[in-house]
Protein backbone atom coordinates (compact mmCIF):
# COMPACT_ATOMS: atom_id res chain seq x y z
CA UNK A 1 -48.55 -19.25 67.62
CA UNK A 2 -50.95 -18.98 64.98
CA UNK A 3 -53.32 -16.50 66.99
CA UNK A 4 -50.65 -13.78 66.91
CA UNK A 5 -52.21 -11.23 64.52
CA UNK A 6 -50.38 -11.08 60.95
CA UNK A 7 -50.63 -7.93 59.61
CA UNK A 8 -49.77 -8.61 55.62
CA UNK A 9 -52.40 -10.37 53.41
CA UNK A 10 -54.12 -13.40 53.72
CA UNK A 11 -56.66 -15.41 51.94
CA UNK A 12 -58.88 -18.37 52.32
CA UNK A 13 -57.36 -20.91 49.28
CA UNK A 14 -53.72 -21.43 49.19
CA UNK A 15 -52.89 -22.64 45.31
CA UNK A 16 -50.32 -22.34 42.67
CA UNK A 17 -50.90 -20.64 39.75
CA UNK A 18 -48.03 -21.95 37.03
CA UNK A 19 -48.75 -18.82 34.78
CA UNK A 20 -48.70 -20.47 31.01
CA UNK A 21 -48.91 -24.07 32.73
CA UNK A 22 -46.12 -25.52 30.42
CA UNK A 23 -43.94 -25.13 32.86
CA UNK A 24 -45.85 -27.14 35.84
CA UNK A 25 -46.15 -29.76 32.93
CA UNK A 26 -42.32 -30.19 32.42
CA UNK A 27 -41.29 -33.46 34.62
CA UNK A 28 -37.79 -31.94 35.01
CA UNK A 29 -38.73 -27.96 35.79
CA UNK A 30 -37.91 -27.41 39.46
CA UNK A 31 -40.96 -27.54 41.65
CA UNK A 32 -42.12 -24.18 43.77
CA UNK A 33 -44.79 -24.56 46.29
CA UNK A 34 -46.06 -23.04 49.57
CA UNK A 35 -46.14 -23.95 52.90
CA UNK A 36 -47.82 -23.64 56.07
CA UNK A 37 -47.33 -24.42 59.49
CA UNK A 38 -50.38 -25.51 61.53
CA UNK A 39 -51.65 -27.44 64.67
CA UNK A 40 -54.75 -29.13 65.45
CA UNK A 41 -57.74 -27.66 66.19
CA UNK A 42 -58.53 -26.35 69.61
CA UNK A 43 -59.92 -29.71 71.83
CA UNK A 44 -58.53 -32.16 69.69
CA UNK A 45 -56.60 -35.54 70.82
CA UNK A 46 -53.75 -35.61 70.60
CA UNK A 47 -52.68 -32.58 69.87
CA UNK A 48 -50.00 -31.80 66.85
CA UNK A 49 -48.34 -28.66 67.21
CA UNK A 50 -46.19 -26.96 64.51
CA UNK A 51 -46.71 -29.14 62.03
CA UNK A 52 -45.54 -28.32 58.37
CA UNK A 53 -47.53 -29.04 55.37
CA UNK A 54 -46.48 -28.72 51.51
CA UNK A 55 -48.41 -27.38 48.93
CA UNK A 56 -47.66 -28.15 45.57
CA UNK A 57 -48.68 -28.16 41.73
CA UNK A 58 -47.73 -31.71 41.27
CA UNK A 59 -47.04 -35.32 42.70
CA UNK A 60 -43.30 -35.24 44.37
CA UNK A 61 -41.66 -38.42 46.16
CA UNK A 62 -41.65 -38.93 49.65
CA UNK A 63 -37.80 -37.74 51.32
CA UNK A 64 -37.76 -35.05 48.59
CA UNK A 65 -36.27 -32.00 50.25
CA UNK A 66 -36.96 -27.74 49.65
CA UNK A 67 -36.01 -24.83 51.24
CA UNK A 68 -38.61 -22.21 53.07
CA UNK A 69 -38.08 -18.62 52.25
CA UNK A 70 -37.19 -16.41 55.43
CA UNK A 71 -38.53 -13.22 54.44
CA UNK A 72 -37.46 -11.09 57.33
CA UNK A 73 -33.66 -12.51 57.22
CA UNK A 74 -33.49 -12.46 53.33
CA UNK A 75 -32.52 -16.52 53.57
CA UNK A 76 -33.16 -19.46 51.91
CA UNK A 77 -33.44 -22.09 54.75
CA UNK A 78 -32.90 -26.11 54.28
CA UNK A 79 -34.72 -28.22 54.52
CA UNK A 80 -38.43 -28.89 54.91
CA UNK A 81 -38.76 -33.24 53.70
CA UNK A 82 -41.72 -34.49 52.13
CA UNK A 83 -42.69 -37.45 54.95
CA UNK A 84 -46.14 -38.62 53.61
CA UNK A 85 -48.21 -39.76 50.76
CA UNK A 86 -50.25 -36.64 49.02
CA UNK A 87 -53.07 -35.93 51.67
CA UNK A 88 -56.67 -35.65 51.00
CA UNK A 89 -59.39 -33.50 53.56
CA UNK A 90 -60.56 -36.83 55.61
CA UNK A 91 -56.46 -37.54 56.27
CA UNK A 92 -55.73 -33.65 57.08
CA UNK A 93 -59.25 -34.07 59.32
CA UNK A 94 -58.91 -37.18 60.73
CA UNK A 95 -55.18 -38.22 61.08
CA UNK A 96 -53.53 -34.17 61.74
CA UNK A 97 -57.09 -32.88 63.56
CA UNK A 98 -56.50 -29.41 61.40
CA UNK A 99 -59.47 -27.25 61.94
CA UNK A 100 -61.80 -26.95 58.43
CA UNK A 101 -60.59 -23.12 57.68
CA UNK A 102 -56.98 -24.72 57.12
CA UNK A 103 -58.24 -27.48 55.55
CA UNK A 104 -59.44 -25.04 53.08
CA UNK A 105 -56.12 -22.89 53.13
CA UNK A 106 -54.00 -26.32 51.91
CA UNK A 107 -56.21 -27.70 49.62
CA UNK A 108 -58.40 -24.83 48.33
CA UNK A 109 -61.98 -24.39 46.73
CA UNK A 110 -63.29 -26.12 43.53
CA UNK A 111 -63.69 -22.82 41.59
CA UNK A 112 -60.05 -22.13 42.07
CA UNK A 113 -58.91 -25.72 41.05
CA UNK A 114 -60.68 -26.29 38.46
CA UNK A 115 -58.78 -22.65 37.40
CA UNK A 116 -55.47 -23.90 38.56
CA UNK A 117 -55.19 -27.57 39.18
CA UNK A 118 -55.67 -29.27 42.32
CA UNK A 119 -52.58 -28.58 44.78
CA UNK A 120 -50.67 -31.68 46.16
CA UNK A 121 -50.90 -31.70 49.96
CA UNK A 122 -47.84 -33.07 51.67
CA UNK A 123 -46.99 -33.25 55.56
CA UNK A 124 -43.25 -32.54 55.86
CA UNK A 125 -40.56 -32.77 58.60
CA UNK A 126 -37.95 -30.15 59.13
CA UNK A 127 -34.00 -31.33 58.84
CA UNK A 128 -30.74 -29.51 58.29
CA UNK A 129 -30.50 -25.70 59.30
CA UNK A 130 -34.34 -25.35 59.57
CA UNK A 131 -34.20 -27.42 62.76
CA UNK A 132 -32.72 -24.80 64.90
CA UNK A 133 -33.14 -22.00 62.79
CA UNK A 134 -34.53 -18.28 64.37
CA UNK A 135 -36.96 -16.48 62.89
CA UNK A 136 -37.25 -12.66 63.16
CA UNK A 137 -41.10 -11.53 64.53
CA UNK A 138 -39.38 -7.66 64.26
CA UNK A 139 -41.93 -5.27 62.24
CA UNK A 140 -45.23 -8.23 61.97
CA UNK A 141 -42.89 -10.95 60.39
CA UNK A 142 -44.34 -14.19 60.06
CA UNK A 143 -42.13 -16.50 57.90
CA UNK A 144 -42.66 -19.61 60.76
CA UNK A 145 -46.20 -19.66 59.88
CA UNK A 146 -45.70 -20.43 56.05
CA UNK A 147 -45.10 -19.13 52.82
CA UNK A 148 -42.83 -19.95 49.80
CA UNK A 149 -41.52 -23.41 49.18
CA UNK A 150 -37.88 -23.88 47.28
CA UNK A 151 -35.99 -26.71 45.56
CA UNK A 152 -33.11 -27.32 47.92
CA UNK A 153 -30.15 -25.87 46.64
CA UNK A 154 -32.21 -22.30 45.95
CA UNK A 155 -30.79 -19.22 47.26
CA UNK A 156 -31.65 -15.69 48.09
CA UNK A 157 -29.32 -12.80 47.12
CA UNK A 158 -28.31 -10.19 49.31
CA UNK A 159 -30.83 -7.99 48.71
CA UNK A 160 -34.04 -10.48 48.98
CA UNK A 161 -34.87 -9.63 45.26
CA UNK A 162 -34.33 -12.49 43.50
CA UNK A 163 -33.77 -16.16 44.07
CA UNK A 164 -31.00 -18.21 42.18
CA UNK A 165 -31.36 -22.30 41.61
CA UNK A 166 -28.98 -23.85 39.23
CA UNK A 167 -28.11 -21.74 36.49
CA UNK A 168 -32.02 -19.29 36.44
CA UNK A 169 -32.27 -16.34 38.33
CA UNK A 170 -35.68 -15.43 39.29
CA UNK A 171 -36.67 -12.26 39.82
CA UNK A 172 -38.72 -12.35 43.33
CA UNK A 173 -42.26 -9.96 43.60
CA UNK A 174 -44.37 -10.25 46.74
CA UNK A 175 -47.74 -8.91 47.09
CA UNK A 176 -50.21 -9.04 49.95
CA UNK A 177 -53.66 -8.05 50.02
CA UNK A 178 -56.14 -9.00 53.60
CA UNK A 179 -59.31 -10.41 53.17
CA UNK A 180 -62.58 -8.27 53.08
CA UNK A 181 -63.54 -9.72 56.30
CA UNK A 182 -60.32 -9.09 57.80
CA UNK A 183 -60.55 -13.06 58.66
CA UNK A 184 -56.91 -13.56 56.84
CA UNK A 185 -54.95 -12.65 54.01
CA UNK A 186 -53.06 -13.64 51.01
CA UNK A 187 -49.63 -13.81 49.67
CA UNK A 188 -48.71 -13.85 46.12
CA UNK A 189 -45.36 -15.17 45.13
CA UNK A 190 -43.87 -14.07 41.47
CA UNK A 191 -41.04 -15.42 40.52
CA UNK A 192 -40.14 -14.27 36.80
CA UNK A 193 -37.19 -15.89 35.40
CA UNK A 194 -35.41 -14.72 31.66
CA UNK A 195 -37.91 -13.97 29.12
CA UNK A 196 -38.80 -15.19 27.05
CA UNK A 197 -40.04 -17.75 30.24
CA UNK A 198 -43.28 -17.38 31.97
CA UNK A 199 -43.43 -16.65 35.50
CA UNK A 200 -44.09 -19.04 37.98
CA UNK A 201 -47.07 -17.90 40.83
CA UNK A 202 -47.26 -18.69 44.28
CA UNK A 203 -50.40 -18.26 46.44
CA UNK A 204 -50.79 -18.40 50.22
CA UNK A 205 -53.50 -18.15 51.84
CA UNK A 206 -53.47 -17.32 56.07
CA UNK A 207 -56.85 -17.59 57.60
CA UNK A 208 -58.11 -16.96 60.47
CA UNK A 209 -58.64 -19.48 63.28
């Protein structure tokens, strides 16, 4: 699954960037992450395959429930669960087997953190629609193998421009841009609610392994 070549951007540390970090500080602001969907590396016993993980600016309780955005449909899709404590690299080594270049996708480097914040790394379980739900491949789309994370309860106009979660619309930019090495890429995620708000950043990074 995750050797089928993905032609958008990629990049080797997946992080949230909560532009003017007030809002990642507000307890009660709704929490936007991203996501990935990995296996254990090659040789490895046993073997966990499609395996979500959460990535996220800040501590969340375990059962809490978000939606994945389905790109190629234009959908919100419930519900990814948190089903762990926050994971650290010797749990996402030892107890999931991920391979190191993952590793570094979910929890990213120190330069960035210290930047951004260290992400929250979460192993989740899929409930609800997501369960059965089809995703489109048609034109290089790749929304099984991660990308933004949603409050449950989000959802995605018509149009796949902008997301709506309680009473906020947020207007929804994507960017991609592929590594140098052509080893991955990386996908940006702006959401920009009503000004005078600041907009709330989304990085995923999709390396190579």
């Amino acid at each position: 699954m995750h050797s089928r070549k993905i032609t958008a951007a990629l990049i080797v540390t997946l992080g949230m960037t909560m532009a003017g970090n007030a809002a990642a500080a507000e307890p009660d602001a709704p929490v936007f992450g991203g996501w990935r969907n990995l296996h254990s590396a090659s040789g490895a016993e046993p073997v966990l395959r499609n395996q979500p993980f959460a990535i996220l600016p800040r501590e969340v309780a375990k059962g809490e429930r978000f939606a994945i955005l389905d790109r190629e449909n234009k959908q919100a899709v419930c519900c990814l669960v948190v089903d762990s404590d926050r994971l650290d690299a010797i749990a996402l080594e030892t107890s999931y087997r991920l391979p190191g270049v993952w590793i570094a996708d979910l929890l990213g480097n120190e330069d960035y953190n210290r930047r951004h914040g260290d992400p929250h790394v979460f192993a989740m379980k899929r409930e609800g629609d997501l369960v059965d739900h089809v995703f489109s491949q048609e034109g290089g789309g790749y929304s099984d193998l991660g990308g933004l994370l949603l409050p449950a309860g989000a959802a995605l106009d018509a149009g796949g421009s902008s997301i709506k979660y309680g009473t906020t619309t947020y207007r929804l930019q994507v960017q991609s841009q592929r590594f140098a090495d052509d080893n991955g890429a990386l996908d940006r995620y702006t959401l920009q609610p009503p000004a005078p708000a600041a907009p709330v950043v989304v990085e995923v990074p999709y390396s190579t392994y």
